[in-house]
N, C-alpha and C. Protein backbone atom coordinates (compact mmCIF):
# COMPACT_ATOMS: atom_id res chain seq x y z
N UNK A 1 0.42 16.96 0.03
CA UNK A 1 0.43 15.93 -0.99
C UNK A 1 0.84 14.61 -0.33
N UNK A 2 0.17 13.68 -0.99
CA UNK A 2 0.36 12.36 -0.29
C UNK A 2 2.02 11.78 -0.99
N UNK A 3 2.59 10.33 -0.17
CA UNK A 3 3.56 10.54 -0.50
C UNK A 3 3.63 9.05 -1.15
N UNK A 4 4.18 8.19 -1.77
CA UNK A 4 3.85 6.84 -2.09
C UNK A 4 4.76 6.21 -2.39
N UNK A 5 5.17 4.90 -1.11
CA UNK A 5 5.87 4.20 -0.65
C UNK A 5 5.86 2.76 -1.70
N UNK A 6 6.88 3.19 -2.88
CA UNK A 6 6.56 1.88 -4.04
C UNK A 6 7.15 0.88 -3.81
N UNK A 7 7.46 0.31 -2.22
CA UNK A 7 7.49 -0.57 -1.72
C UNK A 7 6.24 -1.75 -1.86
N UNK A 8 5.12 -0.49 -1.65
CA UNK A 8 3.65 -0.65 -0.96
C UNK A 8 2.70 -0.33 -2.93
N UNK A 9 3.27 -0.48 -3.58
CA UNK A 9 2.55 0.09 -4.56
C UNK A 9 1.23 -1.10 -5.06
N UNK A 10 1.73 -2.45 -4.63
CA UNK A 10 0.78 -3.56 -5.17
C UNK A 10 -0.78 -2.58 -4.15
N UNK A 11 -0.35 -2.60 -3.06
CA UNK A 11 -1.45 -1.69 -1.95
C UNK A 11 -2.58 -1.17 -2.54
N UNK A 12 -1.89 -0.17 -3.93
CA UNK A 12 -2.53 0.93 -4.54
C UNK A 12 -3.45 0.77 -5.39
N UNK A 13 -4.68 0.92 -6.00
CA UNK A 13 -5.76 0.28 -7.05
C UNK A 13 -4.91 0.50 -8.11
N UNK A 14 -5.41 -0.23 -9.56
CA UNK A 14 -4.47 -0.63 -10.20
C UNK A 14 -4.57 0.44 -11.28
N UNK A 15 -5.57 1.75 -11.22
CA UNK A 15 -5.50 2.62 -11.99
C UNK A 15 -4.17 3.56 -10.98
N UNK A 16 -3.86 3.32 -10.14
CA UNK A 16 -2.78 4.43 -9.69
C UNK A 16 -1.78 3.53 -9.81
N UNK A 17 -1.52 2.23 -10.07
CA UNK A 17 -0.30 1.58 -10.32
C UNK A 17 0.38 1.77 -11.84
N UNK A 18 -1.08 1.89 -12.37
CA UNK A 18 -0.53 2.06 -14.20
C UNK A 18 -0.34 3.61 -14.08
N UNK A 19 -1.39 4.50 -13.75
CA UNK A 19 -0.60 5.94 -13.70
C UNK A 19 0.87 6.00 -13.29
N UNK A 20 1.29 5.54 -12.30
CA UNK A 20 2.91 5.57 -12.05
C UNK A 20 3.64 4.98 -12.53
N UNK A 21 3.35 3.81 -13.46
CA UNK A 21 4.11 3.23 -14.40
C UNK A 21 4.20 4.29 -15.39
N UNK A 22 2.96 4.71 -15.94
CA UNK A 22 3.16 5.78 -16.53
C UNK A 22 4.09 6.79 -16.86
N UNK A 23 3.44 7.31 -15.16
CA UNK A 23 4.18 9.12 -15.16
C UNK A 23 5.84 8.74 -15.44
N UNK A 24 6.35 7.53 -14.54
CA UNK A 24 7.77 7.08 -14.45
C UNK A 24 8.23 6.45 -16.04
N UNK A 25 7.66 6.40 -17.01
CA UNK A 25 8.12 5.75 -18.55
C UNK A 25 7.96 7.58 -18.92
N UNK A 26 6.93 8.23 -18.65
CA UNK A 26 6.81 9.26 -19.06
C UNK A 26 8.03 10.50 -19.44
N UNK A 27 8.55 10.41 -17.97
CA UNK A 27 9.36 11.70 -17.31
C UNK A 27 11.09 10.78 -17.33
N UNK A 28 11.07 9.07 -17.20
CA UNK A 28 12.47 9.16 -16.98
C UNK A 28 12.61 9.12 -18.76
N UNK A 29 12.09 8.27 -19.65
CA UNK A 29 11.99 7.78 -21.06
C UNK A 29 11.73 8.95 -21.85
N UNK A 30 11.48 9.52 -21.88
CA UNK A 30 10.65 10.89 -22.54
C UNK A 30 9.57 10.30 -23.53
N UNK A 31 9.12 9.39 -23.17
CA UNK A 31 8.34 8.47 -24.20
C UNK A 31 7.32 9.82 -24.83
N UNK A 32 7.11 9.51 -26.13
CA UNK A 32 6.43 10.24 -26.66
C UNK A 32 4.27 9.58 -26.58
N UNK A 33 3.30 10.62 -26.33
CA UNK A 33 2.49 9.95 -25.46
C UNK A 33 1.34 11.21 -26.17
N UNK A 34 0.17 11.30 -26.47
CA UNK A 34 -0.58 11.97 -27.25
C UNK A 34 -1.26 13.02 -25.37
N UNK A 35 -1.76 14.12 -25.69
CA UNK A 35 -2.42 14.81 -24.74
C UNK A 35 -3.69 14.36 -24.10
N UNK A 36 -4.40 13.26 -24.59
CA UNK A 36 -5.20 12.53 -23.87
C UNK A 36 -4.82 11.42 -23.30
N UNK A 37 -3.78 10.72 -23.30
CA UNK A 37 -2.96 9.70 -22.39
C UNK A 37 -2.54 10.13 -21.01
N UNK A 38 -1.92 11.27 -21.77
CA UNK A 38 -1.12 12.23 -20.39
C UNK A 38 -2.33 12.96 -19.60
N UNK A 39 -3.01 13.39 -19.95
CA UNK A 39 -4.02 13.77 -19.54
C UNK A 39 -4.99 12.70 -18.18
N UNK A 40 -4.98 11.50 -19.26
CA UNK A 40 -5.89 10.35 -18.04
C UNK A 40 -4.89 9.95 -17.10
N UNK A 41 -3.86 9.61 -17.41
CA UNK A 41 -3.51 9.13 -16.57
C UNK A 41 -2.43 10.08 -15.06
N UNK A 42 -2.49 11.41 -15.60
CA UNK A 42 -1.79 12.38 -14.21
C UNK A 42 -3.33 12.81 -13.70
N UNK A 43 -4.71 12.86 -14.00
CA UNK A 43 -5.29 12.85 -13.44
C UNK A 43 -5.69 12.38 -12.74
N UNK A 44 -5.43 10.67 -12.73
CA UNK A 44 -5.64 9.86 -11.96
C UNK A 44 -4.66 10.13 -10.77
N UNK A 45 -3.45 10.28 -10.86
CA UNK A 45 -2.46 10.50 -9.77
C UNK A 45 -3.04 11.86 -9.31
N UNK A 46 -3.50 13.06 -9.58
CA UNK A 46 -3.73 14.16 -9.03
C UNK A 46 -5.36 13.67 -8.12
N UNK A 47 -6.05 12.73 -7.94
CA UNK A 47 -7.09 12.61 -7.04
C UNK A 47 -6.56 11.41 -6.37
N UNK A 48 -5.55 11.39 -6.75
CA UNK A 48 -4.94 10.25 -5.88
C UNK A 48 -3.97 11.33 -4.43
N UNK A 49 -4.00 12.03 -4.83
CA UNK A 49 -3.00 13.40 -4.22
C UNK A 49 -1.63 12.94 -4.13
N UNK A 50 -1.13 12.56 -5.10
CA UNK A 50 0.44 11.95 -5.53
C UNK A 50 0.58 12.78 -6.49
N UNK A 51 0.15 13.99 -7.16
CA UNK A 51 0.56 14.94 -8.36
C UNK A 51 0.05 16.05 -7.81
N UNK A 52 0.81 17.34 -7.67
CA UNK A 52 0.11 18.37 -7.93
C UNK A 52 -0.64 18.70 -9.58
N UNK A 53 -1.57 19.71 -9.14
CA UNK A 53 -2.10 20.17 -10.40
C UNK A 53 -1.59 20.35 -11.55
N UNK A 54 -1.57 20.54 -12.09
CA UNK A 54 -1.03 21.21 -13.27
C UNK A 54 -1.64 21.97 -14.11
N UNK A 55 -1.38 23.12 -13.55
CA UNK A 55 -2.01 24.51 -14.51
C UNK A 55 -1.85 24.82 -15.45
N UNK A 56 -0.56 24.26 -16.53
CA UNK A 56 -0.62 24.75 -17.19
C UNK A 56 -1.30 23.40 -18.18
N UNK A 57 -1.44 22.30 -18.24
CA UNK A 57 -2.16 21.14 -18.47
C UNK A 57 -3.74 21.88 -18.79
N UNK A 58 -4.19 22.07 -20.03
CA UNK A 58 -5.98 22.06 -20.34
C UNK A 58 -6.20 20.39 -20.40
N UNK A 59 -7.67 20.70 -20.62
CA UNK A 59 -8.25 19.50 -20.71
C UNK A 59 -7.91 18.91 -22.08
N UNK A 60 -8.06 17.78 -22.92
CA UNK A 60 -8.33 17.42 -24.30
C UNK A 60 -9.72 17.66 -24.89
């Protein structure tokens, strides 16, 4: 898995900058977030190879 230096995050296209804004409002906030939000946007981090899979995650 890749590893990502948010030093360097401007670096990153800006769909993997909002995914990590994301995942990080997500997981520290417990923000409440519908299964197609969560869905687009850890996918984006998982072909980014900054997320593992998530198996237990279906599609919407």
């Amino acid at each position: 898995m890749k590893k990502l230096d948010l030093n360097k995050l401007e670096d990153e296209p800006i769909e993997v900058q909002q995914a990590v804004a994301f995942y990080a409002s997500h997981t520290i906030k417990k923000v409440r977030v519908t299964t197609l939000e969560r869905y687009k946007h850890y996918s984006i981090l998982e072909e980014a190879g900054l997320l593992e899979p998530l198996k237990s995650v279906v599609e919407p």
